[in-house]
Each structure stands twice: as C-alpha cells, then as structure tokens.
C-alpha atoms as a PDB file:
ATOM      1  CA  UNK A   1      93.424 106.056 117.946  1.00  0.00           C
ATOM      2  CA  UNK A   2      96.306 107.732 119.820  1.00  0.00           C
ATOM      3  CA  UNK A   3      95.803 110.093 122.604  1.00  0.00           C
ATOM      4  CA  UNK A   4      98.176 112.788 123.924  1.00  0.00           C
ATOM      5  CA  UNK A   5      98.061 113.016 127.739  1.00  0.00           C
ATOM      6  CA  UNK A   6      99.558 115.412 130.390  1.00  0.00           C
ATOM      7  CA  UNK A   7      99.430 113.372 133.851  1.00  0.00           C
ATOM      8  CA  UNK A   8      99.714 115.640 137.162  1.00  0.00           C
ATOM      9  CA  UNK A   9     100.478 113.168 139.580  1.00  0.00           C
ATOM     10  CA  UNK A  10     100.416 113.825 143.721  1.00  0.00           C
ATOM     11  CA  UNK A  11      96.946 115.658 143.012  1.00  0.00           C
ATOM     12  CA  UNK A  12      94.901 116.621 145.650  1.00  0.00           C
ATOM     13  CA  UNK A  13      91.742 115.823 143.849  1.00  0.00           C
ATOM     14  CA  UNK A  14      91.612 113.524 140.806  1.00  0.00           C
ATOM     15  CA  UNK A  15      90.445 115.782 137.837  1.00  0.00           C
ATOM     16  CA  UNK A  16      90.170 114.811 133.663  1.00  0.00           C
ATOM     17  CA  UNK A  17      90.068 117.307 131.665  1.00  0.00           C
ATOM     18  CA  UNK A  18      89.545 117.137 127.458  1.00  0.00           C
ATOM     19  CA  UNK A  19      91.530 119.658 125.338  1.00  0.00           C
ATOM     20  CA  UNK A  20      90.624 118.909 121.777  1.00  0.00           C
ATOM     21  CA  UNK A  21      89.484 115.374 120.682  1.00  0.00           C
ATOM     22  CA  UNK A  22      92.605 114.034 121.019  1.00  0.00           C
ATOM     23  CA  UNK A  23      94.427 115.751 123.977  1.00  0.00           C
ATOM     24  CA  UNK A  24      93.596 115.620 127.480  1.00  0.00           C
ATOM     25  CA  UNK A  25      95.044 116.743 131.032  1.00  0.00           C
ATOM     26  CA  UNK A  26      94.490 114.382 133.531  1.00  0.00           C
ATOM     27  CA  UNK A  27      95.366 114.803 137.497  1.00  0.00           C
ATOM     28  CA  UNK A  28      95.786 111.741 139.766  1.00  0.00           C
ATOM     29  CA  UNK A  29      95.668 111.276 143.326  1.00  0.00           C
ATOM     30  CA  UNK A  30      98.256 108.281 143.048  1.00  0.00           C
ATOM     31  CA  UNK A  31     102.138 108.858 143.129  1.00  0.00           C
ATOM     32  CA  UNK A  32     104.726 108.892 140.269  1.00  0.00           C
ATOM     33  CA  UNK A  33     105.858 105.576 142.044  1.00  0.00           C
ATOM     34  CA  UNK A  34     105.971 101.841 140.994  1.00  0.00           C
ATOM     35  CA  UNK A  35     103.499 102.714 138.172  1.00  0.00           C
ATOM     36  CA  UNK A  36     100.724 103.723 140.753  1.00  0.00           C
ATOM     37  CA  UNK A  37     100.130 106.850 138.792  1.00  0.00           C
ATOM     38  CA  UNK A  38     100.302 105.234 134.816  1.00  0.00           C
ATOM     39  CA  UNK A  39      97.420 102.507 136.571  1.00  0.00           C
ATOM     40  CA  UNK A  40      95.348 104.759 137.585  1.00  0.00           C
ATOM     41  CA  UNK A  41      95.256 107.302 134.274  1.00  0.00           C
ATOM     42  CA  UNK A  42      94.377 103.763 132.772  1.00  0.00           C
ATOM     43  CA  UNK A  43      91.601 102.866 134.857  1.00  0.00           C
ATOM     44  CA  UNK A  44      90.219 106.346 134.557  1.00  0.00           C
ATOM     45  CA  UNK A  45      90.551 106.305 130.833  1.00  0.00           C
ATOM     46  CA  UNK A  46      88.674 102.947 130.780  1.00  0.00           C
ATOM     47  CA  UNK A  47      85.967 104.978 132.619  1.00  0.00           C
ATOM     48  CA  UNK A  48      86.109 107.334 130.359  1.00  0.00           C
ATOM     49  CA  UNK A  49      85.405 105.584 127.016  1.00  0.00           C
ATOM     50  CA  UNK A  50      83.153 102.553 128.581  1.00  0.00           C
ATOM     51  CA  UNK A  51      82.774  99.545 126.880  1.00  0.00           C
ATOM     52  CA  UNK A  52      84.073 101.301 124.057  1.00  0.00           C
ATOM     53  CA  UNK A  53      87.910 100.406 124.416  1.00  0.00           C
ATOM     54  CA  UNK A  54      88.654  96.588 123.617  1.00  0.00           C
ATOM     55  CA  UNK A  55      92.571  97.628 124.125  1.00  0.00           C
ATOM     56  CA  UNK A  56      94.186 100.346 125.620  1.00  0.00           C
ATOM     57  CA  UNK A  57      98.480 101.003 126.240  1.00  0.00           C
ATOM     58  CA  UNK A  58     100.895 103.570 126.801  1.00  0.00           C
ATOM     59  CA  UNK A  59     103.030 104.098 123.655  1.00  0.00           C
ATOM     60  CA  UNK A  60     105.310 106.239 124.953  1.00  0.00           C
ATOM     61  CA  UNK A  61     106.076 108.656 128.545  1.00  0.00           C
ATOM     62  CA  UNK A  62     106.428 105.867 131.229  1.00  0.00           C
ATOM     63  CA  UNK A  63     108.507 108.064 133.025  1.00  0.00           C
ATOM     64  CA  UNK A  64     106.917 111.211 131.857  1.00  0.00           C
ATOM     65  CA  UNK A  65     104.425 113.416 132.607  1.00  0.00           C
ATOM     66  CA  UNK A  66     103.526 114.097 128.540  1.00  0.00           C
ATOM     67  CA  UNK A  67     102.147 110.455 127.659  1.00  0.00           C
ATOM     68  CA  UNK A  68     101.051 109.224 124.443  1.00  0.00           C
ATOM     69  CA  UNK A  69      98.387 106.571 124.535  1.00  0.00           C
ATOM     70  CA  UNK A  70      97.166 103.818 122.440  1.00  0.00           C
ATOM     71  CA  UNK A  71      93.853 103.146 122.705  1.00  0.00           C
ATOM     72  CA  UNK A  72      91.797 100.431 120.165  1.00  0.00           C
ATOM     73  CA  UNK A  73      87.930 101.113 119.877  1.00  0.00           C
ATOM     74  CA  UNK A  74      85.223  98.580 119.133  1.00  0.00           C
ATOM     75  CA  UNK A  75      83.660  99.528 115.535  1.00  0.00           C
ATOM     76  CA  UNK A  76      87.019 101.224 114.288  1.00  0.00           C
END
C-alpha cells in the first residue's frame, strides 16, 4: 500500500491527521535536519498501524515536504 504524506516539520506540537484512506498530514516536532524529521514520521506511522506493518519506506520526498510512503501490511 502506498501512502501520500504532507510532513510539517519544526511543529510546535506533533499532530497526525488522516485525509482520505490514503493521504495524511502529519506535523513533527523534529527538524528537517539529518533525517530527524523522516525518523520520526516513521516511528509515528509505526504507531499508527501497530503490529500491522511488517515493512515500511519512503519511496519518494526525502528532501520534501510531499512524501510518498511504502508501507507492507501483514495479511495483504
């Protein structure tokens, strides 16, 4: 399954907020710096689908705030 993301990084308060199925805004506390901000959307994405997601990457948007995210879910 692919997700679409918008990342706000620099956030004062760390936020997640679904779209449609398939497209969520997400704000971070963490800085657009050394990949602080990509490891934490991860980690909160993780949170999100449980022990749901065997496998979970970032297609494409390293250096973006639009991200595009792969993520592999047990039972699919």
């Amino acid at each position: 399954m692919y997700l679409k993301l918008k990342v706000i990084p620099n956030s004062k308060k760390e936020t997640f907020t679904k779209i449609s199925d398939d497209h969520f805004e997400i704000r971070v506390t963490e800085p657009a710096e050394q990949n602080r901000a990509n490891t934490r959307v991860l980690a909160l994405l993780r949170a999100h689908f449980g022990g749901q997601a065997k496998a979970m990457r970032i297609v494409s948007g390293h250096h973006s705030p639009s991200k595009i995210i792969s993520v592999d879910i047990a039972g699919e």
